[in-house]
C-alpha atoms as a PDB file:
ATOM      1  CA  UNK A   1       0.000   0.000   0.000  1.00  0.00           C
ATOM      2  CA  UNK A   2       1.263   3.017  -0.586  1.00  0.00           C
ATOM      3  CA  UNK A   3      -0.090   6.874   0.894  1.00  0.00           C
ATOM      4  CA  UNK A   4      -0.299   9.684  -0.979  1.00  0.00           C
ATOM      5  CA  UNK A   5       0.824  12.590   0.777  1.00  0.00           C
ATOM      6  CA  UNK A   6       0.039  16.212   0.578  1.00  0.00           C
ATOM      7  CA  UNK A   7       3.607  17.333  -0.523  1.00  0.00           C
ATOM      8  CA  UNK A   8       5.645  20.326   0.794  1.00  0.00           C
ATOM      9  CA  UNK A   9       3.816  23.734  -0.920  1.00  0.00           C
ATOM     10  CA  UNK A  10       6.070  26.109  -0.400  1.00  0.00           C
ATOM     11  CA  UNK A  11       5.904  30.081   0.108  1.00  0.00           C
ATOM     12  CA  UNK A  12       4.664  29.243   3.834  1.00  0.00           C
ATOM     13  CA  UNK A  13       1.570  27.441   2.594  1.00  0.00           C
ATOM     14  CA  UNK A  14       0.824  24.656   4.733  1.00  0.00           C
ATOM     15  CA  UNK A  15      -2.220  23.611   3.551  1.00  0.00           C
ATOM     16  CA  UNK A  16      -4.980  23.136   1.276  1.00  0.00           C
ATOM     17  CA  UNK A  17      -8.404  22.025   0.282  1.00  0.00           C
ATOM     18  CA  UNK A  18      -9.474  19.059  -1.628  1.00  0.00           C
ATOM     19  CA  UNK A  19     -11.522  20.404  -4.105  1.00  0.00           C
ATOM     20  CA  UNK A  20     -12.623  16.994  -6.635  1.00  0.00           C
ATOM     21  CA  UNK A  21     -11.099  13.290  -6.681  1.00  0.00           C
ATOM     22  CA  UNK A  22     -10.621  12.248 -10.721  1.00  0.00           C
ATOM     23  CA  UNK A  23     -11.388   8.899  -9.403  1.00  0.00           C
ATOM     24  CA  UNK A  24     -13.584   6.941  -7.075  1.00  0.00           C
ATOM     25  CA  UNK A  25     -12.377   4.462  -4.474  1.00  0.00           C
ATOM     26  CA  UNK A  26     -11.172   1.261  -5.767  1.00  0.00           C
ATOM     27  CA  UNK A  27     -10.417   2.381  -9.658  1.00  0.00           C
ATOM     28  CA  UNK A  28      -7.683   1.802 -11.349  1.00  0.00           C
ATOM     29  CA  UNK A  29      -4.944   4.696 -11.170  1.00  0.00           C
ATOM     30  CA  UNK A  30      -2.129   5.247 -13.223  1.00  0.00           C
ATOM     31  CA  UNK A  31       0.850   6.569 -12.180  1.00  0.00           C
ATOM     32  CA  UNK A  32       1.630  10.431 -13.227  1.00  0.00           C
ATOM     33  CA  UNK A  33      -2.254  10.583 -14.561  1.00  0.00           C
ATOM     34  CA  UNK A  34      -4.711  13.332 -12.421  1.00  0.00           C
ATOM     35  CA  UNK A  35      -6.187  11.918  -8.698  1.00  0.00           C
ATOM     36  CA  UNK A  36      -6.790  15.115  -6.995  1.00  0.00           C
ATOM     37  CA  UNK A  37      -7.411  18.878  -7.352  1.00  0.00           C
ATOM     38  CA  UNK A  38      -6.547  20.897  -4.358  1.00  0.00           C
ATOM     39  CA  UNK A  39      -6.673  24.669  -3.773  1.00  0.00           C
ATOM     40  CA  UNK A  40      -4.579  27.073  -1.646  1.00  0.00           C
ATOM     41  CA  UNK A  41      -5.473  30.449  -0.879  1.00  0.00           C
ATOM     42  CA  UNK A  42      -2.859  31.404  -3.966  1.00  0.00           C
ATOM     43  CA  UNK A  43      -3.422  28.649  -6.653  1.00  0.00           C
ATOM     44  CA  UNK A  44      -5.485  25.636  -7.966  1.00  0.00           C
ATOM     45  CA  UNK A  45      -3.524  22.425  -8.733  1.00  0.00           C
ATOM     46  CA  UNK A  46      -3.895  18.876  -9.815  1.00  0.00           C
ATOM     47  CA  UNK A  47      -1.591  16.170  -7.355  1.00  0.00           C
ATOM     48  CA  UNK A  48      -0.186  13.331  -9.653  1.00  0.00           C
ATOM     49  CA  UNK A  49      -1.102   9.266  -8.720  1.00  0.00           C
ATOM     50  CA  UNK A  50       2.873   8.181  -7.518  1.00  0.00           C
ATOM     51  CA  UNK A  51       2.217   4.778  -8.661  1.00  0.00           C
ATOM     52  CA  UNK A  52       0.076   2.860 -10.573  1.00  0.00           C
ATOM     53  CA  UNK A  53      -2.565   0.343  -9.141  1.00  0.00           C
ATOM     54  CA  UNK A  54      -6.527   0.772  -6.749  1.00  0.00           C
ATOM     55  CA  UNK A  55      -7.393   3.761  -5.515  1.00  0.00           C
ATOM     56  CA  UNK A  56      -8.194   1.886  -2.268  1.00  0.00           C
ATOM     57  CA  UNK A  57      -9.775   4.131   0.759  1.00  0.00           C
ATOM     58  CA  UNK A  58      -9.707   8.011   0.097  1.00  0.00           C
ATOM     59  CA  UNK A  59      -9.052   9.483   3.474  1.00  0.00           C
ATOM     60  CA  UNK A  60      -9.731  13.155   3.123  1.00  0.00           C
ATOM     61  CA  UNK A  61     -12.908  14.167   0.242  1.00  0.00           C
ATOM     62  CA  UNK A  62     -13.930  17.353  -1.251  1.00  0.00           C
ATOM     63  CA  UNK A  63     -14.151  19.997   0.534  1.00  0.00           C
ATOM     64  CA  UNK A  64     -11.884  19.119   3.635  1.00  0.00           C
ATOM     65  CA  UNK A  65      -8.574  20.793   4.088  1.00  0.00           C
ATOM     66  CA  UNK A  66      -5.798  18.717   3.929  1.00  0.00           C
ATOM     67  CA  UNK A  67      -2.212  19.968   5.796  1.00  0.00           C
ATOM     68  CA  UNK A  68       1.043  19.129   4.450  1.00  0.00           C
ATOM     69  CA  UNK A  69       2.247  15.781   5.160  1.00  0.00           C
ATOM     70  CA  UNK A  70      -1.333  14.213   5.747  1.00  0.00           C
ATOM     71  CA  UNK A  71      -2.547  11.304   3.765  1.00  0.00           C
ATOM     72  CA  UNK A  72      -5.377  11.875   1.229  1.00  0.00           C
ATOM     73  CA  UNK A  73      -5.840   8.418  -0.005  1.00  0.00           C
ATOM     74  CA  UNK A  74      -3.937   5.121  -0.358  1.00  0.00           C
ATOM     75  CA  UNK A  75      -3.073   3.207  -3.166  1.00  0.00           C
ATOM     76  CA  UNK A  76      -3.308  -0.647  -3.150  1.00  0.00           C
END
C-alpha cells in the first residue's frame, strides 16, 4: 500500500483544500495521470497518482482541508 501525501507547498503554505477526486475508491490509477485537485489560498492544482494500481480508501474528500504531510488516499 502506498499513501499519498500532501507534498511540501512552499511560500509558507501549509495547507490546502481538496476540491474533486478524478477517481472513485477502488479504480484503477495510473501513475503520473490526475487523482486530486486541491486549492490554496494562492493557486489551484492537480496532485499526480505516484504509482500505478486501486485507488483503495480516500481518506480526506472534497471539501476538507488537507495539511502538508497528511494522507489523502492510499493506493493498493
Amino acid at each position: 500500500m502506498i499513501k499519498v501525501v500532501l507534498p511540501p507547498l512552499g511560500e509558507g503554505i501549509e495547507k490546502a483544500t481538496v476540491s474533486y477526486w478524478f477517481s472513485k475508491e477502488k479504480d484503477k490509477v495510473n501513475e503520473k495521470d490526475d487523482l486530486v485537485e486541491l486549492a490554496t489560498d494562492k493557486a489551484t492544482f492537480n496532485l499526480p497518482c505516484p504509482v500505478s494500481g486501486t485507488l483503495g480508501k480516500i481518506l480526506l474528500h472534497e471539501g476538507d482541508t488537507a495539511h502538508v504531510g497528511d494522507t489523502l488516499a492510499e493506493i493498493e
